[in-house]
C-alpha atoms as a PDB file:
ATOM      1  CA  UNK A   1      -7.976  17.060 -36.922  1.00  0.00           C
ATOM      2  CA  UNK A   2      -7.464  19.756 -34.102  1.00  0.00           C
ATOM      3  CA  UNK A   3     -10.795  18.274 -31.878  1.00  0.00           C
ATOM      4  CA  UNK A   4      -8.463  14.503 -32.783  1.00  0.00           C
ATOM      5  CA  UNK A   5      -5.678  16.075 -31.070  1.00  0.00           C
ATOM      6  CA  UNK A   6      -7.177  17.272 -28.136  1.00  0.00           C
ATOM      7  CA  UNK A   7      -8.844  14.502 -27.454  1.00  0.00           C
ATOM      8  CA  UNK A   8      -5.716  12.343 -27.771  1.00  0.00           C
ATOM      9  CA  UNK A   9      -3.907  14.836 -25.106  1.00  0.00           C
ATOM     10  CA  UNK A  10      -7.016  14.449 -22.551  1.00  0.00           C
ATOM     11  CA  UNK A  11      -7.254  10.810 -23.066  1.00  0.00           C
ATOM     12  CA  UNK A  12      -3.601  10.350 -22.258  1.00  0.00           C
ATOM     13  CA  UNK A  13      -3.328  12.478 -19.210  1.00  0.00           C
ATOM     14  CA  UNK A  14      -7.039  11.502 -17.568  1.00  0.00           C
ATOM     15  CA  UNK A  15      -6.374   7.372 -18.154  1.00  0.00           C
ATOM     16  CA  UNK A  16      -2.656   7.796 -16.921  1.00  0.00           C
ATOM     17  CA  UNK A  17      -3.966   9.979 -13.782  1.00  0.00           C
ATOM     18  CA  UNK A  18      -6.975   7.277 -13.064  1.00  0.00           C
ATOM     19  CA  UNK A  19      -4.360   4.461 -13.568  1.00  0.00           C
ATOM     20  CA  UNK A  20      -1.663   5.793 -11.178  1.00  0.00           C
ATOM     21  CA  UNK A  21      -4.494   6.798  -8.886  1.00  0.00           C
ATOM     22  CA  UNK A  22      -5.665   2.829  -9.141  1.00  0.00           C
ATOM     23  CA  UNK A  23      -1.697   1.692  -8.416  1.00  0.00           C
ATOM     24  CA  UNK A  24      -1.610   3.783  -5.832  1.00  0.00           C
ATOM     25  CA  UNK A  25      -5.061   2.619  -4.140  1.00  0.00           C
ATOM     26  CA  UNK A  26      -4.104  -1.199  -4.540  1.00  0.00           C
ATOM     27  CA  UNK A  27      -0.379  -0.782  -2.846  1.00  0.00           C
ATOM     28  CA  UNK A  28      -2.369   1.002   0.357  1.00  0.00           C
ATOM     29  CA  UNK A  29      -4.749  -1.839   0.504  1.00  0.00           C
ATOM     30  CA  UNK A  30      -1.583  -4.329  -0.056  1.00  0.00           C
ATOM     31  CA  UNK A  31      -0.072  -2.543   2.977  1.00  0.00           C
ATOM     32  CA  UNK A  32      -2.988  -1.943   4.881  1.00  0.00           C
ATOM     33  CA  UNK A  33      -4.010  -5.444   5.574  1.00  0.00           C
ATOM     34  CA  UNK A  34      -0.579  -6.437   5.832  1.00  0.00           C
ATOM     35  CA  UNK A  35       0.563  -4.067   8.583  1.00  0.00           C
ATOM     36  CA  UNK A  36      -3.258  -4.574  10.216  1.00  0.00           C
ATOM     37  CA  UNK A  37      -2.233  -8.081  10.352  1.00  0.00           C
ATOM     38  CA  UNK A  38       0.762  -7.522  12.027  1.00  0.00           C
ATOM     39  CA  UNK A  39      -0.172  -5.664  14.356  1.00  0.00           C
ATOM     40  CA  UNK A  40      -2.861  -8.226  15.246  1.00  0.00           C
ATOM     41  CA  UNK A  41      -0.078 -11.464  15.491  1.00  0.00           C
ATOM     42  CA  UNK A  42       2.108  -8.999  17.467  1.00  0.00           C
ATOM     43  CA  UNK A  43      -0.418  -8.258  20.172  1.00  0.00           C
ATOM     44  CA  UNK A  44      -1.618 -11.803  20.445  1.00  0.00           C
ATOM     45  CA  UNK A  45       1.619 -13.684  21.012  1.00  0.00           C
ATOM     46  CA  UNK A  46       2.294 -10.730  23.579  1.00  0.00           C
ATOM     47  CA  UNK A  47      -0.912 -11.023  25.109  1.00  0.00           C
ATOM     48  CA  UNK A  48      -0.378 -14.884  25.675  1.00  0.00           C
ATOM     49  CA  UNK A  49       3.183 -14.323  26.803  1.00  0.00           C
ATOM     50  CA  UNK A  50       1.722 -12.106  29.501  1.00  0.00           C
ATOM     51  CA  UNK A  51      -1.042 -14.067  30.772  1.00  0.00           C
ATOM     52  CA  UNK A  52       1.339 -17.462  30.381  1.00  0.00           C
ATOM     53  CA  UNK A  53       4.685 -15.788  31.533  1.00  0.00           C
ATOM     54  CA  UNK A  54       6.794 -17.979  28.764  1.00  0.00           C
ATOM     55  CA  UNK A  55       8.996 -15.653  27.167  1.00  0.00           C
ATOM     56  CA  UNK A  56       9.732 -18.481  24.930  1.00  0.00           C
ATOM     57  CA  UNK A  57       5.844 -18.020  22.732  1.00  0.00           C
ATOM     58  CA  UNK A  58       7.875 -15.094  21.356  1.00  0.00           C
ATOM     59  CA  UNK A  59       9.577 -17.727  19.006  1.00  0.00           C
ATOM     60  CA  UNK A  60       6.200 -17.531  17.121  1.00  0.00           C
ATOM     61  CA  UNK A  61       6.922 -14.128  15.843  1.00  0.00           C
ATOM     62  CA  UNK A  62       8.643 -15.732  13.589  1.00  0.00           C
ATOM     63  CA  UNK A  63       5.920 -15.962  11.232  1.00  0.00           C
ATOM     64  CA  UNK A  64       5.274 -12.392  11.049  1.00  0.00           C
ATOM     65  CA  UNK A  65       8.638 -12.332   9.852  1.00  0.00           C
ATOM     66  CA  UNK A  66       7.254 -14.828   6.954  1.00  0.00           C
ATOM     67  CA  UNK A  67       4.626 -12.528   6.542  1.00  0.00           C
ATOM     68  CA  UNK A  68       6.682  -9.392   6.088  1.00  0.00           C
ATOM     69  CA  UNK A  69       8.319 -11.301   3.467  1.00  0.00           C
ATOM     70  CA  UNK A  70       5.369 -11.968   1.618  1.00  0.00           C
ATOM     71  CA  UNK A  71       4.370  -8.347   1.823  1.00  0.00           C
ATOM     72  CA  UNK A  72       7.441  -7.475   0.169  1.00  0.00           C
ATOM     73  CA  UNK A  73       7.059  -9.737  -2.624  1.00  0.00           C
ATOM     74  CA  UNK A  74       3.599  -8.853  -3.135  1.00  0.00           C
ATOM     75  CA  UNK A  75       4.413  -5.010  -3.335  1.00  0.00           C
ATOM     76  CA  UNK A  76       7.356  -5.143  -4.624  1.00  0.00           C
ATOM     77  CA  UNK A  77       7.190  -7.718  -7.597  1.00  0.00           C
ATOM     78  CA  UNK A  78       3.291  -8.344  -7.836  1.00  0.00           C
ATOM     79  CA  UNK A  79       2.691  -4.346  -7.347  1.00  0.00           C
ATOM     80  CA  UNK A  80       0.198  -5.133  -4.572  1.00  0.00           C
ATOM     81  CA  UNK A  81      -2.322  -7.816  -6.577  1.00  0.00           C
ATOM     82  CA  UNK A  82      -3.296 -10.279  -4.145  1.00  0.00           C
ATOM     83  CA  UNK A  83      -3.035 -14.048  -4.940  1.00  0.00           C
ATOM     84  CA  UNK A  84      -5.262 -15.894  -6.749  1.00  0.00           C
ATOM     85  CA  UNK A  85      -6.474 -18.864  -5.138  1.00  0.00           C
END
């Protein structure tokens, strides 16, 4: 019974350490991609507004406004799973 009990205690505290150490490892690569994306959209529309001089193409940052919005959800409420398509 003793060897049952101490195997109960180290089962509990190993899976609940691997799973919050899984969590955690998702939400970065949630957040990762997300802000790597951002990043991306916000250097290309600048990029173009340079070469182009329209300060107008900044209306297409928009969408990374979308996409910040998504990120939230997808944190937030989906705990950083991706979408299945």
């Amino acid at each position: 019974m003793y060897y049952l009990d101490i195997y109960l205690i180290y089962f509990v505290l190993i899976m609940d350490a691997e799973g919050t150490h899984a969590r955690r490892l998702t939400l970065a690569k949630a957040i990762g991609v997300r802000l790597l994306y951002l990043v991306h959209c916000l250097l290309a529309i600048s990029r173009v507004m340079v070469i182009l001089n329209e300060p107008r193409l900044w209306i297409y940052a928009l969408g990374v406004l979308l996409l910040a919005l998504e990120g939230i959800h997808a944190v937030c409420r989906r705990d950083g799973l991706e979408h299945k398509w």
